[in-house]
PDB file of N, CA and C in Angstrom:
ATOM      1  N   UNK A   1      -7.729  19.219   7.224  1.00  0.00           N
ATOM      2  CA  UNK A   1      -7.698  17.772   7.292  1.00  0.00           C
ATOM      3  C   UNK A   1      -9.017  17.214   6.747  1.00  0.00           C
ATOM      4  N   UNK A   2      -8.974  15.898   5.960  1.00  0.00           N
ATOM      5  CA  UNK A   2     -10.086  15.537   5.576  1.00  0.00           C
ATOM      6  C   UNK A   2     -11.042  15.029   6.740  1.00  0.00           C
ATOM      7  N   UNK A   3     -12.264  14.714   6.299  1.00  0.00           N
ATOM      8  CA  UNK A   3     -13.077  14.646   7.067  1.00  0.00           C
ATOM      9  C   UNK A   3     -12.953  12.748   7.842  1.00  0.00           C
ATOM     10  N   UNK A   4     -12.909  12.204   5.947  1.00  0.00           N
ATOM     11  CA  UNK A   4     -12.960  10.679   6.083  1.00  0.00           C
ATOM     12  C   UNK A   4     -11.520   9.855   6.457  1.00  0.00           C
ATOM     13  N   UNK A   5     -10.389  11.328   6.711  1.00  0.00           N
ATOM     14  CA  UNK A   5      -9.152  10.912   7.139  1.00  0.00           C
ATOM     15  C   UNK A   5      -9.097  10.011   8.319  1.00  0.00           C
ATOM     16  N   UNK A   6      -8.212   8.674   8.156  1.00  0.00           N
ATOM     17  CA  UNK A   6      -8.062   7.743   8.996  1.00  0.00           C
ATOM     18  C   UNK A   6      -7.188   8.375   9.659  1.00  0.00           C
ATOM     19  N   UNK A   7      -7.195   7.205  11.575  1.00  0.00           N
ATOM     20  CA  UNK A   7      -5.618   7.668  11.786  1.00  0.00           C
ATOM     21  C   UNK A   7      -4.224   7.089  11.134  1.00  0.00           C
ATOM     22  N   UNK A   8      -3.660   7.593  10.929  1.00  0.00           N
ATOM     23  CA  UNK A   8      -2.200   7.030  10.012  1.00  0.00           C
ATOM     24  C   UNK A   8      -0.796   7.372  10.556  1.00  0.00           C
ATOM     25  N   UNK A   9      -0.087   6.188  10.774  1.00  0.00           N
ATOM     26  CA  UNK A   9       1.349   6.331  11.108  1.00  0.00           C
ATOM     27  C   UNK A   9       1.983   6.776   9.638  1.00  0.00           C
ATOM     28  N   UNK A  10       2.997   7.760  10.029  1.00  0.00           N
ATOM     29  CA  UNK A  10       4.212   8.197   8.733  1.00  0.00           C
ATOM     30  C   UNK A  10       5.124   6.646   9.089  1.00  0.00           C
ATOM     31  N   UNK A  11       5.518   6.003   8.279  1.00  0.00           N
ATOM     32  CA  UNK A  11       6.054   4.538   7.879  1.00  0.00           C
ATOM     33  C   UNK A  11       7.237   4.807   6.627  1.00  0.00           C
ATOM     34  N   UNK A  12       8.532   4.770   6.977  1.00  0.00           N
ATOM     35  CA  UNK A  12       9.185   4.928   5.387  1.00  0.00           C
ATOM     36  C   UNK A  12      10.098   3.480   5.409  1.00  0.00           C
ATOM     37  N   UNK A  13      10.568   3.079   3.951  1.00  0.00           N
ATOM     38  CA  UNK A  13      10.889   2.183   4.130  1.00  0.00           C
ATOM     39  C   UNK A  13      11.714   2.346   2.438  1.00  0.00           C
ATOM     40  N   UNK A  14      12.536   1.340   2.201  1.00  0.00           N
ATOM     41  CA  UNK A  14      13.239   1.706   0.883  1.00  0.00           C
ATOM     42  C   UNK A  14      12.488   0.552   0.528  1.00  0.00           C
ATOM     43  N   UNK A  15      12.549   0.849  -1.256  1.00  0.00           N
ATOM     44  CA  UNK A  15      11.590  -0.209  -2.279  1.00  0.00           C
ATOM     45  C   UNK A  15      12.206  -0.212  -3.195  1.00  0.00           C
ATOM     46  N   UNK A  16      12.483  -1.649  -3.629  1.00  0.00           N
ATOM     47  CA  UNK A  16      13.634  -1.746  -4.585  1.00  0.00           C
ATOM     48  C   UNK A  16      13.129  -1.151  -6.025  1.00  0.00           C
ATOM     49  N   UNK A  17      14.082  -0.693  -7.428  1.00  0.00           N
ATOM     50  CA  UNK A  17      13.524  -0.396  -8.383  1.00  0.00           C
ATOM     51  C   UNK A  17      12.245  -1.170  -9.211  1.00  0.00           C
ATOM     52  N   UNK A  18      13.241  -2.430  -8.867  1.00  0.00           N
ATOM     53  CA  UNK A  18      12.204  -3.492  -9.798  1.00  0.00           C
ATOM     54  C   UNK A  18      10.577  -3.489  -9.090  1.00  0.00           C
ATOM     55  N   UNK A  19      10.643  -3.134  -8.203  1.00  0.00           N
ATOM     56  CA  UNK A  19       9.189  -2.998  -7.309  1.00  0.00           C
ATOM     57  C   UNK A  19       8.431  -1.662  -7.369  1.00  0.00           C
ATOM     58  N   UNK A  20       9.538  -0.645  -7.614  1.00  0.00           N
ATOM     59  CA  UNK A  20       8.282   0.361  -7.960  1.00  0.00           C
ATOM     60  C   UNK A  20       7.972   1.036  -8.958  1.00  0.00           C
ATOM     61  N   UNK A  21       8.592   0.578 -10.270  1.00  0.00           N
ATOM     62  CA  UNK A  21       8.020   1.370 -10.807  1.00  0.00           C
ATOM     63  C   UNK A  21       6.970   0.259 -11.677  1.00  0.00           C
ATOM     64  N   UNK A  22       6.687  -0.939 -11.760  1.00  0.00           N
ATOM     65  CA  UNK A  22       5.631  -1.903 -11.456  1.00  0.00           C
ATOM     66  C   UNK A  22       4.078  -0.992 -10.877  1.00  0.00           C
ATOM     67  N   UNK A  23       4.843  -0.650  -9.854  1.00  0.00           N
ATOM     68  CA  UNK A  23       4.107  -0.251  -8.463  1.00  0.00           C
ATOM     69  C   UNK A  23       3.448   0.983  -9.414  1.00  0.00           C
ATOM     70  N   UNK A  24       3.867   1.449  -9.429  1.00  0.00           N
ATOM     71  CA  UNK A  24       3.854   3.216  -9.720  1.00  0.00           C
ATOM     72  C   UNK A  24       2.497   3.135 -11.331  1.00  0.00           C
ATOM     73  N   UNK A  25       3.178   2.215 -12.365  1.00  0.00           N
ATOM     74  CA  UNK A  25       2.548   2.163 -13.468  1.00  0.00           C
ATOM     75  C   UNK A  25       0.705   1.292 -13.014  1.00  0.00           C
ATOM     76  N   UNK A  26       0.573   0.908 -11.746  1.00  0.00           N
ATOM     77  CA  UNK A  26      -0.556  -0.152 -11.690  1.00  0.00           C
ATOM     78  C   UNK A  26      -1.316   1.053 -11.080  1.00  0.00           C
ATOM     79  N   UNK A  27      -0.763   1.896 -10.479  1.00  0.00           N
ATOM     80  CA  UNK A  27      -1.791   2.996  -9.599  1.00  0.00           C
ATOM     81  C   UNK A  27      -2.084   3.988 -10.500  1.00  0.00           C
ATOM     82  N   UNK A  28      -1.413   4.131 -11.508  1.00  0.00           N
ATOM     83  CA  UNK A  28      -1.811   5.379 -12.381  1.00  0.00           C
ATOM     84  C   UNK A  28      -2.765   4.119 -13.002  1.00  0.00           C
ATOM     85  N   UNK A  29      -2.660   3.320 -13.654  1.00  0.00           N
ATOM     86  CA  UNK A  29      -3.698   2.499 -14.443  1.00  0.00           C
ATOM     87  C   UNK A  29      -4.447   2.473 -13.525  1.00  0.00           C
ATOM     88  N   UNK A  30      -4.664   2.100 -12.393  1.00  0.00           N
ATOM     89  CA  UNK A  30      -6.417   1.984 -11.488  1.00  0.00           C
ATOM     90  C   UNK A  30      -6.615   3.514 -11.119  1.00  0.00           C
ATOM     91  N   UNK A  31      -5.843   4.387 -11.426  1.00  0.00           N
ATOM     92  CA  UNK A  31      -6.316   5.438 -11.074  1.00  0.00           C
ATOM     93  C   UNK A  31      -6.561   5.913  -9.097  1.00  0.00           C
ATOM     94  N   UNK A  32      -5.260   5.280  -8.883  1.00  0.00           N
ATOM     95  CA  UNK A  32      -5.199   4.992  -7.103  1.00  0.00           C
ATOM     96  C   UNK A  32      -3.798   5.327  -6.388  1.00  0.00           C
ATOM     97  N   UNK A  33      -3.810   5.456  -5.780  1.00  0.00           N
ATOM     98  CA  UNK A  33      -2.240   6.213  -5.177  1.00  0.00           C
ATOM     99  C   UNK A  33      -1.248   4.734  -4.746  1.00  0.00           C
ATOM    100  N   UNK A  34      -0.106   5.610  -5.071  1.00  0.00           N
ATOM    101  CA  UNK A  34       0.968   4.389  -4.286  1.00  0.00           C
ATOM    102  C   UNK A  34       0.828   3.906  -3.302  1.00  0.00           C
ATOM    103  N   UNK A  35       0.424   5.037  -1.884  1.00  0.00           N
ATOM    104  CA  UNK A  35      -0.211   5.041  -0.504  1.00  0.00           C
ATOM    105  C   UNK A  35      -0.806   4.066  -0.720  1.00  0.00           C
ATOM    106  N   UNK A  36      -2.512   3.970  -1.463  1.00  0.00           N
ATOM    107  CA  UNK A  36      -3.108   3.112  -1.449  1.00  0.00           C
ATOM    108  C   UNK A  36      -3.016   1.241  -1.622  1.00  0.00           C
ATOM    109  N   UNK A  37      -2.200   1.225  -2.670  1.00  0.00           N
ATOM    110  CA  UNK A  37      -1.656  -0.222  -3.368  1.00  0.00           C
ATOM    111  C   UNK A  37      -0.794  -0.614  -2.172  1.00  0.00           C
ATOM    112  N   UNK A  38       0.271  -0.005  -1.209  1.00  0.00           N
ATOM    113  CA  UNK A  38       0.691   0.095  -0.402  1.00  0.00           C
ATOM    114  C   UNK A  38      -0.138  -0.930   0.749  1.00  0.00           C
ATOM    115  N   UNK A  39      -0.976   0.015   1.905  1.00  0.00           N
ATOM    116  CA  UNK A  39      -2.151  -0.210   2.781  1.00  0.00           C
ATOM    117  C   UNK A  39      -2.696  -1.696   2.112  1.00  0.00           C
ATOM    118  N   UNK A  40      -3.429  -1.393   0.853  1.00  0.00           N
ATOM    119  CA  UNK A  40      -4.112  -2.923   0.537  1.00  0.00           C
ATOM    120  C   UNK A  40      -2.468  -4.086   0.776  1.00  0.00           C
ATOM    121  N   UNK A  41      -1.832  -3.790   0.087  1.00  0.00           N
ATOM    122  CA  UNK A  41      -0.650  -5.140   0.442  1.00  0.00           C
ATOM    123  C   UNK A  41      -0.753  -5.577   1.418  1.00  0.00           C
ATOM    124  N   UNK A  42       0.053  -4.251   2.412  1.00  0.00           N
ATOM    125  CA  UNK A  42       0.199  -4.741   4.158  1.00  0.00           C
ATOM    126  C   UNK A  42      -1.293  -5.672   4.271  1.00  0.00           C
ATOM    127  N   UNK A  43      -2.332  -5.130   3.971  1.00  0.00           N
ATOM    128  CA  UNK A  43      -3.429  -5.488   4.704  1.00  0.00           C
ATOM    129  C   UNK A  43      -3.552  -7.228   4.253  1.00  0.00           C
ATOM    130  N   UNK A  44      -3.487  -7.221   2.816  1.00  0.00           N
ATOM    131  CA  UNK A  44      -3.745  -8.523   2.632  1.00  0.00           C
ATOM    132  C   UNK A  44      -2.720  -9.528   2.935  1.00  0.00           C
ATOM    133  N   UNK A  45      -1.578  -9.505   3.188  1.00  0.00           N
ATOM    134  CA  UNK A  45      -0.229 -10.017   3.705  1.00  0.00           C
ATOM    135  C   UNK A  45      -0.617 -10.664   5.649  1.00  0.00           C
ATOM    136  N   UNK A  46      -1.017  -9.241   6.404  1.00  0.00           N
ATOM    137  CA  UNK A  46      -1.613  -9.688   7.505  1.00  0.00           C
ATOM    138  C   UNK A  46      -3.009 -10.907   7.396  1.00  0.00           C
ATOM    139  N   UNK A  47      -4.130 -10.570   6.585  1.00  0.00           N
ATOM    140  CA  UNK A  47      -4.901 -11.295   6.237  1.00  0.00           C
ATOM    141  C   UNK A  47      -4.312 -13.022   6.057  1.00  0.00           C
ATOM    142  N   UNK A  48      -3.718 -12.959   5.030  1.00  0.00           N
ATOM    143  CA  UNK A  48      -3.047 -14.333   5.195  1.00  0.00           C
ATOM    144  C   UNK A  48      -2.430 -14.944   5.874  1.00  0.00           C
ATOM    145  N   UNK A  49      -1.236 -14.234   6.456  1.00  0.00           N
ATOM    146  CA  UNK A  49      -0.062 -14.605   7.497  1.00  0.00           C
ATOM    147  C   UNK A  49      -1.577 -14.854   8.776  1.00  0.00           C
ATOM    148  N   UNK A  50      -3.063 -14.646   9.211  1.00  0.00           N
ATOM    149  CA  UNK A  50      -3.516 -14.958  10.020  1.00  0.00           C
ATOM    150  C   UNK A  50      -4.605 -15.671  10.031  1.00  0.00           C
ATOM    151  N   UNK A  51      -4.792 -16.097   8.350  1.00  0.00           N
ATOM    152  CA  UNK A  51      -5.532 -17.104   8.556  1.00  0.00           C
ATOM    153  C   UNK A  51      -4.566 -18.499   8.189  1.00  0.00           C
ATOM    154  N   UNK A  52      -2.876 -18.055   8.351  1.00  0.00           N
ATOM    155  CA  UNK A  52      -2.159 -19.552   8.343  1.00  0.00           C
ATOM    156  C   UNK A  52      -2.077 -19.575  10.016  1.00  0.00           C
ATOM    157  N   UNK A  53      -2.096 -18.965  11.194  1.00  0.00           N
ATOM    158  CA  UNK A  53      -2.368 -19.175  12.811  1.00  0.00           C
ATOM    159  C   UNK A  53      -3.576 -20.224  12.654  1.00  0.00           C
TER     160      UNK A  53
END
């Protein structure tokens, strides 16, 4: 196990075509995992949805 490994829930969910392979072509261009582009979404989605509270 890595060292800098977070804790992480396994999460599956279906993703429509038109969404991933978008998805898929932006992480090979930044050079970043699906996982990753993933995490940042959720994160910035919560971010907003709580600064509209």
């Amino acid at each position: 196990m890595k060292d800098k490994q977070k804790n992480t829930t396994d999460v599956r969910f279906r993703l429509t075509s038109e969404l991933h392979e978008p998805l898929k072509k932006m992480a090979e261009k930044d050079q970043r995992s699906m996982n990753y582009l993933m995490n940042k979404a959720v994160e910035l989605l919560l971010t907003q949805e709580s600064a509209k509270a």
